[in-house]
N, C-alpha and C. Protein backbone atom coordinates (compact mmCIF):
# COMPACT_ATOMS: atom_id res chain seq x y z
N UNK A 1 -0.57 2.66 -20.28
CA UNK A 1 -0.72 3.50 -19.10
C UNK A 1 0.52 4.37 -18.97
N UNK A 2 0.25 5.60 -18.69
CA UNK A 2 1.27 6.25 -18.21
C UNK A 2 2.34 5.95 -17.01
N UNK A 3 3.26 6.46 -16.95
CA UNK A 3 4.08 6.34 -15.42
C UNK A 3 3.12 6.84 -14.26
N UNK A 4 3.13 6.06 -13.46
CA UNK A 4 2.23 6.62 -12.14
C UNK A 4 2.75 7.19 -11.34
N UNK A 5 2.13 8.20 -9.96
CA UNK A 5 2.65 8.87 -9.48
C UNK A 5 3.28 8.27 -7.97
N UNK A 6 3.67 8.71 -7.46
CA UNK A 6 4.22 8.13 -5.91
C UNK A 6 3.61 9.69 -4.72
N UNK A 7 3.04 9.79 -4.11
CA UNK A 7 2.65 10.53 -3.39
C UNK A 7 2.88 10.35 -1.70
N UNK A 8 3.78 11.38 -1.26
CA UNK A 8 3.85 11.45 0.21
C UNK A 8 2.86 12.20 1.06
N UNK A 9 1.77 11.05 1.81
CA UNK A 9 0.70 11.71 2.28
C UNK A 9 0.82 11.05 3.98
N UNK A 10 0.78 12.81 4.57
CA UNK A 10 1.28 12.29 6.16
C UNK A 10 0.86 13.70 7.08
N UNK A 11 0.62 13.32 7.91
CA UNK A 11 0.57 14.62 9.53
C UNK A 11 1.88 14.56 9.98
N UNK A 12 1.86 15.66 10.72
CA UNK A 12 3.29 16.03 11.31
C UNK A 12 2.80 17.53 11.99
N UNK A 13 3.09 17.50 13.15
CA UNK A 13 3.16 18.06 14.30
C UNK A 13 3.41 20.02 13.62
N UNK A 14 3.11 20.87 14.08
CA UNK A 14 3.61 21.96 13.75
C UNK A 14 5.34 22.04 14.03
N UNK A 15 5.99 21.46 15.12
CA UNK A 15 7.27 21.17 15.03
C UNK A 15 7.93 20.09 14.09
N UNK A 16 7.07 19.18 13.84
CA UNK A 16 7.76 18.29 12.25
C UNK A 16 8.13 16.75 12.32
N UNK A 17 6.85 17.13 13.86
CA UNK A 17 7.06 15.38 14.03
C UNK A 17 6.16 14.59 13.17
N UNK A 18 6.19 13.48 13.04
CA UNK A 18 5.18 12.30 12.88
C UNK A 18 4.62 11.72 13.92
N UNK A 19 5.07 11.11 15.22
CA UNK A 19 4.68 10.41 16.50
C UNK A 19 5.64 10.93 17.14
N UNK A 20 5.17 10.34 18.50
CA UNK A 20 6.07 11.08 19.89
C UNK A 20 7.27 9.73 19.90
N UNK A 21 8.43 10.06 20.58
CA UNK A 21 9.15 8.96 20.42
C UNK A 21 8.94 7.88 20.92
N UNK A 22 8.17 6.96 21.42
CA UNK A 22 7.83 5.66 21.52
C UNK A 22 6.81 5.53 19.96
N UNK A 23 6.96 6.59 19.06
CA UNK A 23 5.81 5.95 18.05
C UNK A 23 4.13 6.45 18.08
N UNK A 24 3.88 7.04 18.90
CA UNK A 24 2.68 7.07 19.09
C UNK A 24 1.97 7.94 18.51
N UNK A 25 0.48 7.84 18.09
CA UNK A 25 0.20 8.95 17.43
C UNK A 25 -1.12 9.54 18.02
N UNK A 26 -1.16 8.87 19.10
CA UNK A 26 -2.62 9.73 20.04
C UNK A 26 -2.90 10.63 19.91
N UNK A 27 -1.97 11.67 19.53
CA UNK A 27 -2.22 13.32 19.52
C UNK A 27 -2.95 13.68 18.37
N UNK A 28 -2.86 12.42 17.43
CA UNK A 28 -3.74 12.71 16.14
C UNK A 28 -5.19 12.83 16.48
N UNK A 29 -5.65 11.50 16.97
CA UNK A 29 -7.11 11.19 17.56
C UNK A 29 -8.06 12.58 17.55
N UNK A 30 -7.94 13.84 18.44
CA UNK A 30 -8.60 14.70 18.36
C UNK A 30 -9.28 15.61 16.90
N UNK A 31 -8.43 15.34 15.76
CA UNK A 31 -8.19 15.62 14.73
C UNK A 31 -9.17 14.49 13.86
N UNK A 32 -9.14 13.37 14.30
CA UNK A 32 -9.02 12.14 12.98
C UNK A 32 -10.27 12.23 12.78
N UNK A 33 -11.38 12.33 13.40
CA UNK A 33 -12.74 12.06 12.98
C UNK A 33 -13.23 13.20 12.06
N UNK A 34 -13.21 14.42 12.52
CA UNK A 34 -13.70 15.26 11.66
C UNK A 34 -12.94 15.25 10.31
N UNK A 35 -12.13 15.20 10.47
CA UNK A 35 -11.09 15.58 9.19
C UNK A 35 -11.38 13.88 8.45
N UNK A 36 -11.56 13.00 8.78
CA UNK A 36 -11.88 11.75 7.89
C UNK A 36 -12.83 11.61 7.23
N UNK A 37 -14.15 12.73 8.26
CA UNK A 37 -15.35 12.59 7.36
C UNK A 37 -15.32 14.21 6.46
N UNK A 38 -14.69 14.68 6.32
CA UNK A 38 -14.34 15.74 5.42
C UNK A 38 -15.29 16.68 6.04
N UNK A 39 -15.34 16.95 6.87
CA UNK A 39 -16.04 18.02 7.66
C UNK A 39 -15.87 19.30 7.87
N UNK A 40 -14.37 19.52 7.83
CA UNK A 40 -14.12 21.06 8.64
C UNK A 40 -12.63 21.39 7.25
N UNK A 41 -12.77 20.76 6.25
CA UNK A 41 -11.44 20.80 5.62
C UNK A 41 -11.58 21.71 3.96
N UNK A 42 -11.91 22.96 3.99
CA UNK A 42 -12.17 23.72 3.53
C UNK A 42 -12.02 23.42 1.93
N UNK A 43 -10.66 22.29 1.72
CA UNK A 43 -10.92 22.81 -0.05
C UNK A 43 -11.58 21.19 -0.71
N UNK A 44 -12.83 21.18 0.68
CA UNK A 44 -13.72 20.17 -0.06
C UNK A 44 -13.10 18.56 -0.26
N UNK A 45 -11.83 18.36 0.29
CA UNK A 45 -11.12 17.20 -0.24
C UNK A 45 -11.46 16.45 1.36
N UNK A 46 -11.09 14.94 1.85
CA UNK A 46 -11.08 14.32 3.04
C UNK A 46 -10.14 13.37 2.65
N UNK A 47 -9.49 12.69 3.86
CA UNK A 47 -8.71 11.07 3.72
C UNK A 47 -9.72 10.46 2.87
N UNK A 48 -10.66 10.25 2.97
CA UNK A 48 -11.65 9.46 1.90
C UNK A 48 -11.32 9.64 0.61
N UNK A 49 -11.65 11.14 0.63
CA UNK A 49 -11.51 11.34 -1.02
C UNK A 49 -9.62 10.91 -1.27
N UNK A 50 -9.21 11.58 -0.71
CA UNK A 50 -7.40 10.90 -0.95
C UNK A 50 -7.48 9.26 -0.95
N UNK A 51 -7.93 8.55 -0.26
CA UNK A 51 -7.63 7.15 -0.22
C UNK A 51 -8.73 6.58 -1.34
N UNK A 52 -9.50 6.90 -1.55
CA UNK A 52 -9.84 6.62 -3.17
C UNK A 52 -9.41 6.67 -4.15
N UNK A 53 -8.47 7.44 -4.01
CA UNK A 53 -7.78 8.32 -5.31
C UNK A 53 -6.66 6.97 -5.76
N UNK A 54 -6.20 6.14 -4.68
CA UNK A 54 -4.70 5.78 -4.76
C UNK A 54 -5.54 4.12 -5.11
N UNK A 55 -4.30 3.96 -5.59
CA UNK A 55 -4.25 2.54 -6.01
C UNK A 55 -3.51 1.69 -5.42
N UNK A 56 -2.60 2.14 -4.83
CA UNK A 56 -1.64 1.16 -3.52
C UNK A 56 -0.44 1.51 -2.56
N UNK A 57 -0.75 1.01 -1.36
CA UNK A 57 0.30 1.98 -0.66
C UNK A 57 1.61 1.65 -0.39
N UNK A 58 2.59 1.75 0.11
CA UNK A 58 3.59 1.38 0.34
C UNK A 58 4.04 2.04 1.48
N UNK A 59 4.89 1.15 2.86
CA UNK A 59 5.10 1.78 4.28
C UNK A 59 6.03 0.49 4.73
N UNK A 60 6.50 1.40 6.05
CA UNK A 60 7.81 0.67 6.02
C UNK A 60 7.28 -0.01 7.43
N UNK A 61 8.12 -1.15 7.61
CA UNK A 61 7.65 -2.11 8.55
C UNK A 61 7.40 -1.68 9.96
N UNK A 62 7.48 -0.10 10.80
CA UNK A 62 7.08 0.07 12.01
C UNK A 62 5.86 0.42 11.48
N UNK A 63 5.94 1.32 10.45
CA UNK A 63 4.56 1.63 10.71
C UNK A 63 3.63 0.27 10.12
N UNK A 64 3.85 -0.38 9.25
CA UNK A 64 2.69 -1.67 9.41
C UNK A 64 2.47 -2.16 10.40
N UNK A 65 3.84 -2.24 11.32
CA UNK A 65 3.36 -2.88 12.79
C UNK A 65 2.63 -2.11 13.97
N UNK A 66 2.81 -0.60 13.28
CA UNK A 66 1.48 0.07 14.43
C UNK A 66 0.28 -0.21 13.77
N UNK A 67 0.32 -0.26 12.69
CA UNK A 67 -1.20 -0.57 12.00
C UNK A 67 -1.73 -1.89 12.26
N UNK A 68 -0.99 -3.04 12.39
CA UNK A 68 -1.42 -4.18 12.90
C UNK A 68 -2.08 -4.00 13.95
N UNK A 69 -1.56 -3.19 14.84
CA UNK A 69 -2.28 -3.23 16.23
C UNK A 69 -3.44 -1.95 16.39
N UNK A 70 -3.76 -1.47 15.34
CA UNK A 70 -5.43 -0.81 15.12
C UNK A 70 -6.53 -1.38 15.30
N UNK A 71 -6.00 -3.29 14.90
CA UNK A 71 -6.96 -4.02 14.65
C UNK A 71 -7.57 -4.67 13.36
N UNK A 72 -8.84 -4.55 12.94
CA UNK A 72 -9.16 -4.24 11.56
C UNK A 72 -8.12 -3.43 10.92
N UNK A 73 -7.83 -4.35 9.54
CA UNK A 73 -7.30 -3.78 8.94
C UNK A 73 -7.99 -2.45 7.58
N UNK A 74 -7.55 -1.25 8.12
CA UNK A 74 -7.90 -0.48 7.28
C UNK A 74 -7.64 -0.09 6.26
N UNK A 75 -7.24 -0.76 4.95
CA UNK A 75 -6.92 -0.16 3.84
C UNK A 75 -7.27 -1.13 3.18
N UNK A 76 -8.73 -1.80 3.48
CA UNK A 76 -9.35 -2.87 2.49
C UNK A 76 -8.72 -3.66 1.93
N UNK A 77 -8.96 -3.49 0.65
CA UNK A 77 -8.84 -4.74 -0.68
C UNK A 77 -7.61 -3.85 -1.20
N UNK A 78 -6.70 -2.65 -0.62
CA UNK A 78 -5.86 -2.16 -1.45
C UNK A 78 -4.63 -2.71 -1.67
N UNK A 79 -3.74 -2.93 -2.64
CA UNK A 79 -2.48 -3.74 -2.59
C UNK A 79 -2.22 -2.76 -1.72
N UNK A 80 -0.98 -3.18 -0.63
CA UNK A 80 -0.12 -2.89 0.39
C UNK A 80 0.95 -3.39 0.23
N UNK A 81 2.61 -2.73 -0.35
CA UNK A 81 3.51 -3.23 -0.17
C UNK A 81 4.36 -2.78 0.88
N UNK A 82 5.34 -3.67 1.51
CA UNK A 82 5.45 -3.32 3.44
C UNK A 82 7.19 -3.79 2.87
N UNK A 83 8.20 -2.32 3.35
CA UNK A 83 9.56 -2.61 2.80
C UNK A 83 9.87 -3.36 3.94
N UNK A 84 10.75 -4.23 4.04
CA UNK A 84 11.22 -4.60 5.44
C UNK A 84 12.31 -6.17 5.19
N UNK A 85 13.38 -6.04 5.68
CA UNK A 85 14.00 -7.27 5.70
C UNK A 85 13.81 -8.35 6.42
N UNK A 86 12.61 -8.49 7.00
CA UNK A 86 11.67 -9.36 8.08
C UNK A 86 10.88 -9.56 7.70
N UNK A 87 10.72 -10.78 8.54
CA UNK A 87 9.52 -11.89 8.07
C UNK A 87 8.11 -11.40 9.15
N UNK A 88 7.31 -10.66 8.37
CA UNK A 88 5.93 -10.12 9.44
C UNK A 88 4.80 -10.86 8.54
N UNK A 89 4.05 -10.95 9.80
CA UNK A 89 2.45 -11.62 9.45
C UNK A 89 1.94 -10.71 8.54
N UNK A 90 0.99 -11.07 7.85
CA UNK A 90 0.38 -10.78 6.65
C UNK A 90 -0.87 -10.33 6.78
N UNK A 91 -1.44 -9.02 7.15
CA UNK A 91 -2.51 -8.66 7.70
C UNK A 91 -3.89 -9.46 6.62
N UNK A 92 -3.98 -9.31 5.25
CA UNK A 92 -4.28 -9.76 4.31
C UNK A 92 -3.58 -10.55 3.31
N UNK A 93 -4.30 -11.09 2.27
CA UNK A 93 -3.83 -11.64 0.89
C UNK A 93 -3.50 -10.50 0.18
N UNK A 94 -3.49 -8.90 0.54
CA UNK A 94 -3.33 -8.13 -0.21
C UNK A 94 -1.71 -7.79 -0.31
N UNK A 95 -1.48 -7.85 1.17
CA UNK A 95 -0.40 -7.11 1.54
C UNK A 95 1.04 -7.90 0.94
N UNK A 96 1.94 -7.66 0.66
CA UNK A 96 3.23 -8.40 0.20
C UNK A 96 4.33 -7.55 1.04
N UNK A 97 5.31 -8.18 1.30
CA UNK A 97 6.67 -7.46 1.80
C UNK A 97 7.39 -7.85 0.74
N UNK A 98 8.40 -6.54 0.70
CA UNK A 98 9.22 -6.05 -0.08
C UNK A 98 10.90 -5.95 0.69
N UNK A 99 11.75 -6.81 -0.18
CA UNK A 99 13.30 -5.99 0.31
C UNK A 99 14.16 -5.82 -0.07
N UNK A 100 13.81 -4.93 -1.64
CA UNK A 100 14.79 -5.36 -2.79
C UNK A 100 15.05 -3.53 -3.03
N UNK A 101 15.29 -3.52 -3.64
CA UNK A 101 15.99 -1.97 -4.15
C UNK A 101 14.26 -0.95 -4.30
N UNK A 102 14.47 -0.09 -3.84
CA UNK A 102 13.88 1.12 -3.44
C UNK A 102 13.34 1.44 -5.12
N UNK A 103 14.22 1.87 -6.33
CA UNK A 103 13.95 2.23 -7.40
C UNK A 103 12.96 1.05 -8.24
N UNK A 104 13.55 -0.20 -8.09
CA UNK A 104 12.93 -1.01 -8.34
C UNK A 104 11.85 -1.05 -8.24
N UNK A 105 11.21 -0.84 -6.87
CA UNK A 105 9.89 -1.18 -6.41
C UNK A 105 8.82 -0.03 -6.93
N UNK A 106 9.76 1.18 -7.05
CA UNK A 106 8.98 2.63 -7.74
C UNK A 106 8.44 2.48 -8.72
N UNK A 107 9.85 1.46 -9.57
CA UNK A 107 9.42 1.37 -11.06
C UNK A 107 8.38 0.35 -11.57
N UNK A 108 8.15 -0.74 -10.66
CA UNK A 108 7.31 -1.64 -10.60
C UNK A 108 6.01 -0.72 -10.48
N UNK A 109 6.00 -0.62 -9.41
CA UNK A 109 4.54 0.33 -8.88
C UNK A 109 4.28 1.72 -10.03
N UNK A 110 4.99 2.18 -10.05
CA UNK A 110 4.56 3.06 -11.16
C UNK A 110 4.13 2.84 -12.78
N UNK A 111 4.31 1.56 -12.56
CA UNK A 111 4.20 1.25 -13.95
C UNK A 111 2.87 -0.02 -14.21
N UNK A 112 2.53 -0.23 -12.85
CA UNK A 112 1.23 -1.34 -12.78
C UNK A 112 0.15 -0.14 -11.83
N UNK A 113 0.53 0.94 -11.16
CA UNK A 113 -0.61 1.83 -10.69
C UNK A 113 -0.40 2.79 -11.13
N UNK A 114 -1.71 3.82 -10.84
CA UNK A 114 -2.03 5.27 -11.25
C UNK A 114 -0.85 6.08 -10.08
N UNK A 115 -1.68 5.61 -8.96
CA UNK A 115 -1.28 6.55 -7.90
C UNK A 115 -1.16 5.66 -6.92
N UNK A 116 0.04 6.08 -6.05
CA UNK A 116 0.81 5.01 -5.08
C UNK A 116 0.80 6.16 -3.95
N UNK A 117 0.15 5.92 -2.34
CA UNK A 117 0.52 6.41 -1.49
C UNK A 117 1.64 5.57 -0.85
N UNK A 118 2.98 6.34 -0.52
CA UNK A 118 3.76 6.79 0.62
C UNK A 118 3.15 6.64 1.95
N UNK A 119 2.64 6.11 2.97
CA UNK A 119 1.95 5.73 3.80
C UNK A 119 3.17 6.40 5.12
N UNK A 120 4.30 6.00 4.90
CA UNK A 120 5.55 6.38 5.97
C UNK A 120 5.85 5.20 6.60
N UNK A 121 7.06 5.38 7.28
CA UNK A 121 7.16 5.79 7.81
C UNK A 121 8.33 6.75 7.59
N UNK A 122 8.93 7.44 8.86
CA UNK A 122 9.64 8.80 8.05
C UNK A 122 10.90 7.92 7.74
N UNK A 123 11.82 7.20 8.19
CA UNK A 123 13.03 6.55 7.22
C UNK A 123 12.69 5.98 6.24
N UNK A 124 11.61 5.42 5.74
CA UNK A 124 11.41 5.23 4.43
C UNK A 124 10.78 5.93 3.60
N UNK A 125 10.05 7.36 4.49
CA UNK A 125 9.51 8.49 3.50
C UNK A 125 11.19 9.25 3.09
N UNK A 126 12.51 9.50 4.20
CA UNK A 126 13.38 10.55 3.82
C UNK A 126 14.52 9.40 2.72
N UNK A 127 14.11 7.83 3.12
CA UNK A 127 14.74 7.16 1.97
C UNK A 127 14.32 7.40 0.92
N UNK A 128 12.71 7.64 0.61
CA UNK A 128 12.27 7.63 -1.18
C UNK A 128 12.67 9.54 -1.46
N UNK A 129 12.74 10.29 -0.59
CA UNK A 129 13.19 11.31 -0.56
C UNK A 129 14.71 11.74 -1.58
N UNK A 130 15.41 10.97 -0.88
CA UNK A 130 16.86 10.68 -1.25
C UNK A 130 17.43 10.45 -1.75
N UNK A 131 16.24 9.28 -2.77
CA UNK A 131 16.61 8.82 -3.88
C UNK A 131 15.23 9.17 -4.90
N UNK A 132 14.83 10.49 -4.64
CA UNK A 132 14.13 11.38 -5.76
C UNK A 132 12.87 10.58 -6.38
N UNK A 133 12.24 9.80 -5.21
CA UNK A 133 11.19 8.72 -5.45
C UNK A 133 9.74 9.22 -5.26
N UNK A 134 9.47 10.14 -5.12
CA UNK A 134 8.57 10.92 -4.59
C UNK A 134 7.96 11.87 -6.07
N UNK A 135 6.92 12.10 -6.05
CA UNK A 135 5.52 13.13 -6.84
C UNK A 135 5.66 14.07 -6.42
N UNK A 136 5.09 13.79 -5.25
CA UNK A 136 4.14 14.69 -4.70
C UNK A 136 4.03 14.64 -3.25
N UNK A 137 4.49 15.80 -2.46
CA UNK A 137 4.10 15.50 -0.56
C UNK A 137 2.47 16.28 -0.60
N UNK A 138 2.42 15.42 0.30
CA UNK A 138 0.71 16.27 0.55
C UNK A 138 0.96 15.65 2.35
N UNK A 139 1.31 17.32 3.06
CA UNK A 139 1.74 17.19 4.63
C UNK A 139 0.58 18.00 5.14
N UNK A 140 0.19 17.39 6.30
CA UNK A 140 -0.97 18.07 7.13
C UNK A 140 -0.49 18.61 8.07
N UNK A 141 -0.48 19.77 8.44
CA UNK A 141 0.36 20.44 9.46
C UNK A 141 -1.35 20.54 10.88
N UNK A 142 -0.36 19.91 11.66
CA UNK A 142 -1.58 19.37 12.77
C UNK A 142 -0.97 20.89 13.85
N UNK A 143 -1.84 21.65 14.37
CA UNK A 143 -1.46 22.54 15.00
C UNK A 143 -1.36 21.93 16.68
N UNK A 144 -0.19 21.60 17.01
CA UNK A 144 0.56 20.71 18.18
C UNK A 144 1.65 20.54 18.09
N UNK A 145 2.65 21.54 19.21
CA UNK A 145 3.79 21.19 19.54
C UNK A 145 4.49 19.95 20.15
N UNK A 146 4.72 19.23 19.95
CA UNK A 146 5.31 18.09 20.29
C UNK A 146 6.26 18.16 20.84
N UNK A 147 7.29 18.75 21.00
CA UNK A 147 8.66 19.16 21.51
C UNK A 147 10.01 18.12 21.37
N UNK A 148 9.34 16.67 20.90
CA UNK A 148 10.22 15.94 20.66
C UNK A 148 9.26 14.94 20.33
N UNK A 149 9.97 13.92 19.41
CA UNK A 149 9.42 12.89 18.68
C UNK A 149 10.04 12.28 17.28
N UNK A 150 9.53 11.61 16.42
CA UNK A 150 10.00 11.26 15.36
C UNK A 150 9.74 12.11 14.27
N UNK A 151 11.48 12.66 13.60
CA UNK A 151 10.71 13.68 12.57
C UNK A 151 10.71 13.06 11.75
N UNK A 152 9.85 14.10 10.81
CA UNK A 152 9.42 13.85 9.65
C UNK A 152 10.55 13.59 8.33
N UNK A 153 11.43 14.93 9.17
CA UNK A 153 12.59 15.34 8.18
C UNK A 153 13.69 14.78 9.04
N UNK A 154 15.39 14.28 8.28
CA UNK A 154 16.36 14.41 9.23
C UNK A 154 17.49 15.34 8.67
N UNK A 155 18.51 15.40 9.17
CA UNK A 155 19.37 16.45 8.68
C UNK A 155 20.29 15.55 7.63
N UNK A 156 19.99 14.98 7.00
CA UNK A 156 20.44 13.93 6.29
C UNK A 156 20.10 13.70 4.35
N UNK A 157 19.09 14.37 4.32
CA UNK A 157 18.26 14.48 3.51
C UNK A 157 19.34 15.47 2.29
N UNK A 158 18.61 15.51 1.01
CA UNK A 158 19.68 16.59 0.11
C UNK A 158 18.26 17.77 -0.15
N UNK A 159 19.01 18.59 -0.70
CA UNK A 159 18.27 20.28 -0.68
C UNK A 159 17.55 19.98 -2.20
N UNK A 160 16.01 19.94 -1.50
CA UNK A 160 15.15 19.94 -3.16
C UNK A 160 14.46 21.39 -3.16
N UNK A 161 14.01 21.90 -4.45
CA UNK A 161 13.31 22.80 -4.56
C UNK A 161 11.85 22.28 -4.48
N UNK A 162 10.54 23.03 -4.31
CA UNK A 162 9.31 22.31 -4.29
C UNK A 162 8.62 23.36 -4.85
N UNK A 163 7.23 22.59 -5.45
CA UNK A 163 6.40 23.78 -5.83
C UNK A 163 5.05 23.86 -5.52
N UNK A 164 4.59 24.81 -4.41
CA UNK A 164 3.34 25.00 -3.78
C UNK A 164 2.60 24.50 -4.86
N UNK A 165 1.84 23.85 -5.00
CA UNK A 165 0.21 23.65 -5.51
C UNK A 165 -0.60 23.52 -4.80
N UNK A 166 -1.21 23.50 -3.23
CA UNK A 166 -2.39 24.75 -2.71
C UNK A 166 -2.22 24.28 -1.85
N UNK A 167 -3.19 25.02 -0.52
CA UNK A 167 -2.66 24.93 1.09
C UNK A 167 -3.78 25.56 1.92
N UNK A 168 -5.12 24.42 1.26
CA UNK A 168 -5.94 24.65 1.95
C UNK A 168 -5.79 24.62 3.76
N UNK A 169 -6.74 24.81 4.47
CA UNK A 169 -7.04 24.89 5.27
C UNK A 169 -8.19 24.51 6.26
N UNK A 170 -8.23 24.56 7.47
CA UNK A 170 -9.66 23.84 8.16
C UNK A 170 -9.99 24.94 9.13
N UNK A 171 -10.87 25.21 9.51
CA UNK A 171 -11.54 25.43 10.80
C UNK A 171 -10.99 25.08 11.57
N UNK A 172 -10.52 24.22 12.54
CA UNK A 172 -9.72 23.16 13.11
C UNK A 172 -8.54 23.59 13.42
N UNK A 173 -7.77 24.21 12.30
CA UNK A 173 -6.06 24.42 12.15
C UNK A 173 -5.49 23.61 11.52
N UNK A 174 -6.12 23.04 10.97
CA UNK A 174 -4.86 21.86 10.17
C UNK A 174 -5.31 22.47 8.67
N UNK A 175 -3.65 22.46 8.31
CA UNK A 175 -2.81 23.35 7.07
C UNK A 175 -2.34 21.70 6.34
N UNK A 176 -2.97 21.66 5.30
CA UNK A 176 -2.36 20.81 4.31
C UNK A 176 -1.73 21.34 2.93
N UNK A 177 -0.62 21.12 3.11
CA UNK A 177 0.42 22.03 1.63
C UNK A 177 0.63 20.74 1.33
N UNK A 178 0.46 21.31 -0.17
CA UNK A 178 0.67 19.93 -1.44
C UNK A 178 1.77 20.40 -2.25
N UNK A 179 2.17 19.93 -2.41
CA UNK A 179 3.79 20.38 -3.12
C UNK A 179 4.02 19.44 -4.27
N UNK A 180 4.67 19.98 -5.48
CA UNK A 180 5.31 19.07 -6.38
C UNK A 180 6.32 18.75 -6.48
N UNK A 181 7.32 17.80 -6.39
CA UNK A 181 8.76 17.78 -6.29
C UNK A 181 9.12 17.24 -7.56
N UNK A 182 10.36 18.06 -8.08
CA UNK A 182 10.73 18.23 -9.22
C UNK A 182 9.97 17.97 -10.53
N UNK A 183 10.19 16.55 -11.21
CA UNK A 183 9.73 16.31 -12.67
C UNK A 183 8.10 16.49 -12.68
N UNK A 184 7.27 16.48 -11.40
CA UNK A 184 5.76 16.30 -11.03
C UNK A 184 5.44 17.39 -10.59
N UNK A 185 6.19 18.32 -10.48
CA UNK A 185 5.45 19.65 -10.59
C UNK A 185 3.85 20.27 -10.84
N UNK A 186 3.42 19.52 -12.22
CA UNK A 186 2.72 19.96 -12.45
C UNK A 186 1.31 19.10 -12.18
N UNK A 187 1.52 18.10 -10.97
CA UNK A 187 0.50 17.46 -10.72
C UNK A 187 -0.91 17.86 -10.72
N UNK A 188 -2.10 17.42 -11.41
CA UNK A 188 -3.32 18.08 -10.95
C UNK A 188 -3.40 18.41 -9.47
């Protein structure tokens, strides 16, 4: 098998949030249904078709713990690895926590999957950032000012070049740019 890819797949506010600062992501809700059933999302693609695509995700322990409290757990039978130096309940037999070196875990995962979603949260999306762990971002630009919240980005981060690979669009307003970052450029 080839090296697999690592893919950053996430919403973020037209200002560049992820959630409002308590975490929350209600503002998504208006958005989530149509756009899940691939309805209004012009270049034919949906979360469906993306979450088929991947073979396992990886997210950092707030956001597993907002996902705990969704309920049902949504990401099936998919391995789930959850970074975190804490001991959290185990939504499934799928899920494993992780708290060992960042590269490590890339190189593991890239080398037992195709395609690994980035799930977030943003300190462990601008950590795999940082340390050049990343494919591919695929960001949904949700048309909603937030005015404050958790960004996506911090001023902390180092200066990458990226390379548009397409930026469809919806009916709706939501702008998804897929980008290649550095060696993955040339992602399908």
């Amino acid at each position: 098998m080839d090296d697999g890819t690592v893919t950053l797949y996430i919403a973020a506010s037209l200002d560049g949030f992820i959630a409002t600062e308590d975490g929350g992501v209600e503002w998504l809700e208006a958005y989530q249904n149509e756009r899940d059933a691939g309805g209004s999302d012009d270049s034919g693609g949906s979360y469906e078709d993306f979450f088929a695509s991947v073979d396992c995700l990886v997210m950092g322990a707030r956001t597993y713990e907002q996902v705990l409290t969704f309920g049902e757990w949504p990401y099936g039978e998919k391995p789930t690895f959850v970074v975190t130096h804490r001991d959290l309940p185990l939504a499934t037999d799928r899920v494993e926590l992780f708290a060992g070196d960042l590269r490590e875990l890339v190189d593991d995962l890239t080398a037992r999957y195709d395609r690994s979603w980035l799930v977030g949260g943003a300190a462990l999306s601008q950590a795999f950032l940082r340390r050049h762990l990343i494919d591919e971002i695929r960001l949904t630009v949700v048309p909603v000012l937030l005015g404050r919240g958790i960004p996506l980005f911090d001023d902390g981060g180092v200066e990458r070049e990226l390379t548009l690979l397409e930026s469809p669009s919806s009916a709706d307003g939501l702008v998804e740019l897929r980008y290649g970052v550095g060696a993955g450029d040339s992602l399908p």
